[in-house]
Protein backbone atom coordinates (compact mmCIF):
# COMPACT_ATOMS: atom_id res chain seq x y z
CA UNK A 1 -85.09 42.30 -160.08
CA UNK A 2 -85.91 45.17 -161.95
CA UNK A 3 -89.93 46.34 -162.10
CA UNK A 4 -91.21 46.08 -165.88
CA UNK A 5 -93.74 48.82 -166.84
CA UNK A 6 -97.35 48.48 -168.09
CA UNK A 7 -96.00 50.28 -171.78
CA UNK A 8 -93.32 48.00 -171.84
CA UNK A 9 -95.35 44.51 -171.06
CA UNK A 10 -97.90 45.42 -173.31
CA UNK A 11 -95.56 46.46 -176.19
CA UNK A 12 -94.26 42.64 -176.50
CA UNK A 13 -97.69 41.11 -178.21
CA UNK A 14 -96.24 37.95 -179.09
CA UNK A 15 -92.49 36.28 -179.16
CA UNK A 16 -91.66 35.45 -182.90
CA UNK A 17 -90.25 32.08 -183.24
CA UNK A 18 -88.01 33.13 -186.31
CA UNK A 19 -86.52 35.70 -183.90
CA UNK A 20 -85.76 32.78 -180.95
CA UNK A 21 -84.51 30.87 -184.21
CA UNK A 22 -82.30 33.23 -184.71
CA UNK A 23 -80.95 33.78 -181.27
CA UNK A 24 -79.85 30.43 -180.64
CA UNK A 25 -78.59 30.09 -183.82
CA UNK A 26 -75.99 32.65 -183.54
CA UNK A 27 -75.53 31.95 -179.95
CA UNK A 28 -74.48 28.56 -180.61
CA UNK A 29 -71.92 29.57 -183.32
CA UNK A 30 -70.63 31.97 -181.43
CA UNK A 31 -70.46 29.74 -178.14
CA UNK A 32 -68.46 27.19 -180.89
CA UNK A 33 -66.63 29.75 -182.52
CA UNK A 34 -65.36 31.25 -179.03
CA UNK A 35 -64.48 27.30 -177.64
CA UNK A 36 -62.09 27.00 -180.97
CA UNK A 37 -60.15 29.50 -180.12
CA UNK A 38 -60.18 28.71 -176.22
CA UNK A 39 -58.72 31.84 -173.96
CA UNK A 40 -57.79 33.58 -176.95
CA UNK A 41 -61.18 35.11 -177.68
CA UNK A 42 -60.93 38.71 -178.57
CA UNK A 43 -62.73 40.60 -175.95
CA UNK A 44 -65.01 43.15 -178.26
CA UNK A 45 -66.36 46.68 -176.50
CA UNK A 46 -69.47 47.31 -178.56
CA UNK A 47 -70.91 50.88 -178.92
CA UNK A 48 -73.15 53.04 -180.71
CA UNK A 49 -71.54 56.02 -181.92
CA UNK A 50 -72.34 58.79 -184.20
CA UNK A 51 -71.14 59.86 -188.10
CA UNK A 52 -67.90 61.01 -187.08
CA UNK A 53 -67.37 57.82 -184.58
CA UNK A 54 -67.86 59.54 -181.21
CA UNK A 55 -69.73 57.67 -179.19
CA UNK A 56 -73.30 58.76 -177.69
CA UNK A 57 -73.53 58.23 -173.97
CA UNK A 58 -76.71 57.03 -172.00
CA UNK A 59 -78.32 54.58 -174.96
CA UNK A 60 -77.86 51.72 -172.46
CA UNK A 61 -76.51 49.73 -175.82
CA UNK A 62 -72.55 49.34 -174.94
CA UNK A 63 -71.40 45.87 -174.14
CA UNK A 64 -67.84 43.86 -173.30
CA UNK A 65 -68.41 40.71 -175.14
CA UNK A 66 -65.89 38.21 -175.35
CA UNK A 67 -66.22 36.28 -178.85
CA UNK A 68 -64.84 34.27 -181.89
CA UNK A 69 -65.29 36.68 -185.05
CA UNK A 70 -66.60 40.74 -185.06
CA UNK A 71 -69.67 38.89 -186.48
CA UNK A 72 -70.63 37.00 -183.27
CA UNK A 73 -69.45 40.12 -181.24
CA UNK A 74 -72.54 42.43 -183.72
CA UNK A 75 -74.60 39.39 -183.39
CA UNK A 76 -74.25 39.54 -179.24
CA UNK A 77 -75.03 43.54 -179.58
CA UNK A 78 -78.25 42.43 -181.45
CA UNK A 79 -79.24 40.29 -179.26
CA UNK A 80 -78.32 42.74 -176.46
CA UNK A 81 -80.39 45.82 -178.05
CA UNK A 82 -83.35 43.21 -178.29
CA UNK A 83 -83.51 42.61 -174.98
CA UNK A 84 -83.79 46.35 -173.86
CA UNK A 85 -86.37 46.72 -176.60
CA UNK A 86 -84.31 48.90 -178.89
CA UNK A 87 -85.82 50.20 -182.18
CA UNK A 88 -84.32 52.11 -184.95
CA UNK A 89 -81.01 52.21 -186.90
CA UNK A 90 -77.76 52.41 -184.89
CA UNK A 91 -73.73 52.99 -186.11
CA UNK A 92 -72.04 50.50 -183.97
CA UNK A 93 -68.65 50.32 -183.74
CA UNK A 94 -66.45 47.34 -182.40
CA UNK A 95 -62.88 48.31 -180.72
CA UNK A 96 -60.92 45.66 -179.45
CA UNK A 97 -57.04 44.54 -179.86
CA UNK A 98 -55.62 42.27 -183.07
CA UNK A 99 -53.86 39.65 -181.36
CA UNK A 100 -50.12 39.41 -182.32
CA UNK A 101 -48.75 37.09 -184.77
CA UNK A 102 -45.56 36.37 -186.02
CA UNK A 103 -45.33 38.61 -188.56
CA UNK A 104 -47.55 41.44 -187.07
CA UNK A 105 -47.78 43.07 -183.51
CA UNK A 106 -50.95 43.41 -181.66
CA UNK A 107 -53.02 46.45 -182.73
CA UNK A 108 -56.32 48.24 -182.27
CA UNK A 109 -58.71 48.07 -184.06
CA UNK A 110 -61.99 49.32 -185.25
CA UNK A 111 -65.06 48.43 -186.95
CA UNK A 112 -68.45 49.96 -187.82
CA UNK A 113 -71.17 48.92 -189.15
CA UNK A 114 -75.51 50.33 -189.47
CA UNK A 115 -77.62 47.87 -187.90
CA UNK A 116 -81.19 48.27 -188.33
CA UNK A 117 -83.40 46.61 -185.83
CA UNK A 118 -86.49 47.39 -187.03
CA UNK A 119 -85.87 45.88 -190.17
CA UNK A 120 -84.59 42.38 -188.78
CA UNK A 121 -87.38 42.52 -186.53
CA UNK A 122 -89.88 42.91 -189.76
CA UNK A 123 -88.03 40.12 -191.30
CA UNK A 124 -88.36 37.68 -188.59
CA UNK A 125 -91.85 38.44 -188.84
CA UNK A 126 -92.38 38.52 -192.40
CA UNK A 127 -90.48 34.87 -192.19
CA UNK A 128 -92.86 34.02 -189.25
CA UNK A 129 -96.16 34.49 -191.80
CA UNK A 130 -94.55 32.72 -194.49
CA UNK A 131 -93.91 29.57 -192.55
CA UNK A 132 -97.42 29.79 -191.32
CA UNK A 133 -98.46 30.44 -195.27
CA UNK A 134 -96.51 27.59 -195.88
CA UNK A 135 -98.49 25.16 -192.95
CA UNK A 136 -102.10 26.57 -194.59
CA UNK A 137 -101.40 25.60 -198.14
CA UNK A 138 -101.27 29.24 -199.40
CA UNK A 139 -97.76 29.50 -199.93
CA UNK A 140 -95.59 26.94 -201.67
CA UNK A 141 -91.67 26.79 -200.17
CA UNK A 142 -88.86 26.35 -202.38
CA UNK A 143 -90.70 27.73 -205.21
CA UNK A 144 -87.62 30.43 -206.12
């Protein structure tokens, strides 16, 4: 079991409960997503790369997830980059292989996409206050 430093204990004030919210939320779509399709889940390698798609060794951020959509497979990187405290923006990029069909052959393929931590992070927290706004009687929901 790996040692966890003083900086890095006492970074991690307080878990937000939008953030676990979150989590299991996509966790569980992507758990029902992947049992639809059975044992033909794509298997996703997701990396950070650079502007001209090269990828940038030693971030500790690539994963081999096996999921249901790209969307669960960016949604498993999240939840990987949370869990090694990542911060910042980040170009990720999905490669895995199209599955045949009749009409098609299998084929690579790539997607990026900028995924900014810091901001879902803020908005998890943001969402946080608001529901506890909403429990004090200074906000009102549904308002909008």
């Amino acid at each position: 079991m790996p040692l966890i430093s003083r900086s890095t204990a006492m970074s991690k004030v307080h878990v937000l409960k939008r953030a676990l919210a979150r989590r299991e939320r996509d966790e569980l779509f992507a758990a029902f997503s992947a049992s639809l399709l059975g044992d033909k889940a794509i298997l996703f390698h997701v990396e950070t790369v650079d502007e001209t798609r090269k990828p940038i060794p030693g971030t500790g951020l690539d994963i081999v997830v096996r999921a249901g959509t790209t969307d669960d497979a960016f949604a498993a990187w999240e939840r990987h980059a949370e869990d090694v405290d990542a911060i910042g923006k980040h170009r990720v990029q999905l490669t895995f292989i199209q599955p045949a069909t009749d009409e098609e052959p299998a084929v690579e393929m790539e997607v990026v996409r900028k995924i900014d931590l810091d901001l879902i992070a803020l908005c998890d927290e943001l969402g946080d206050l608001y529901d506890e706004d909403v429990r004090l009687g200074l906000a009102i929901p549904h308002v909008f």
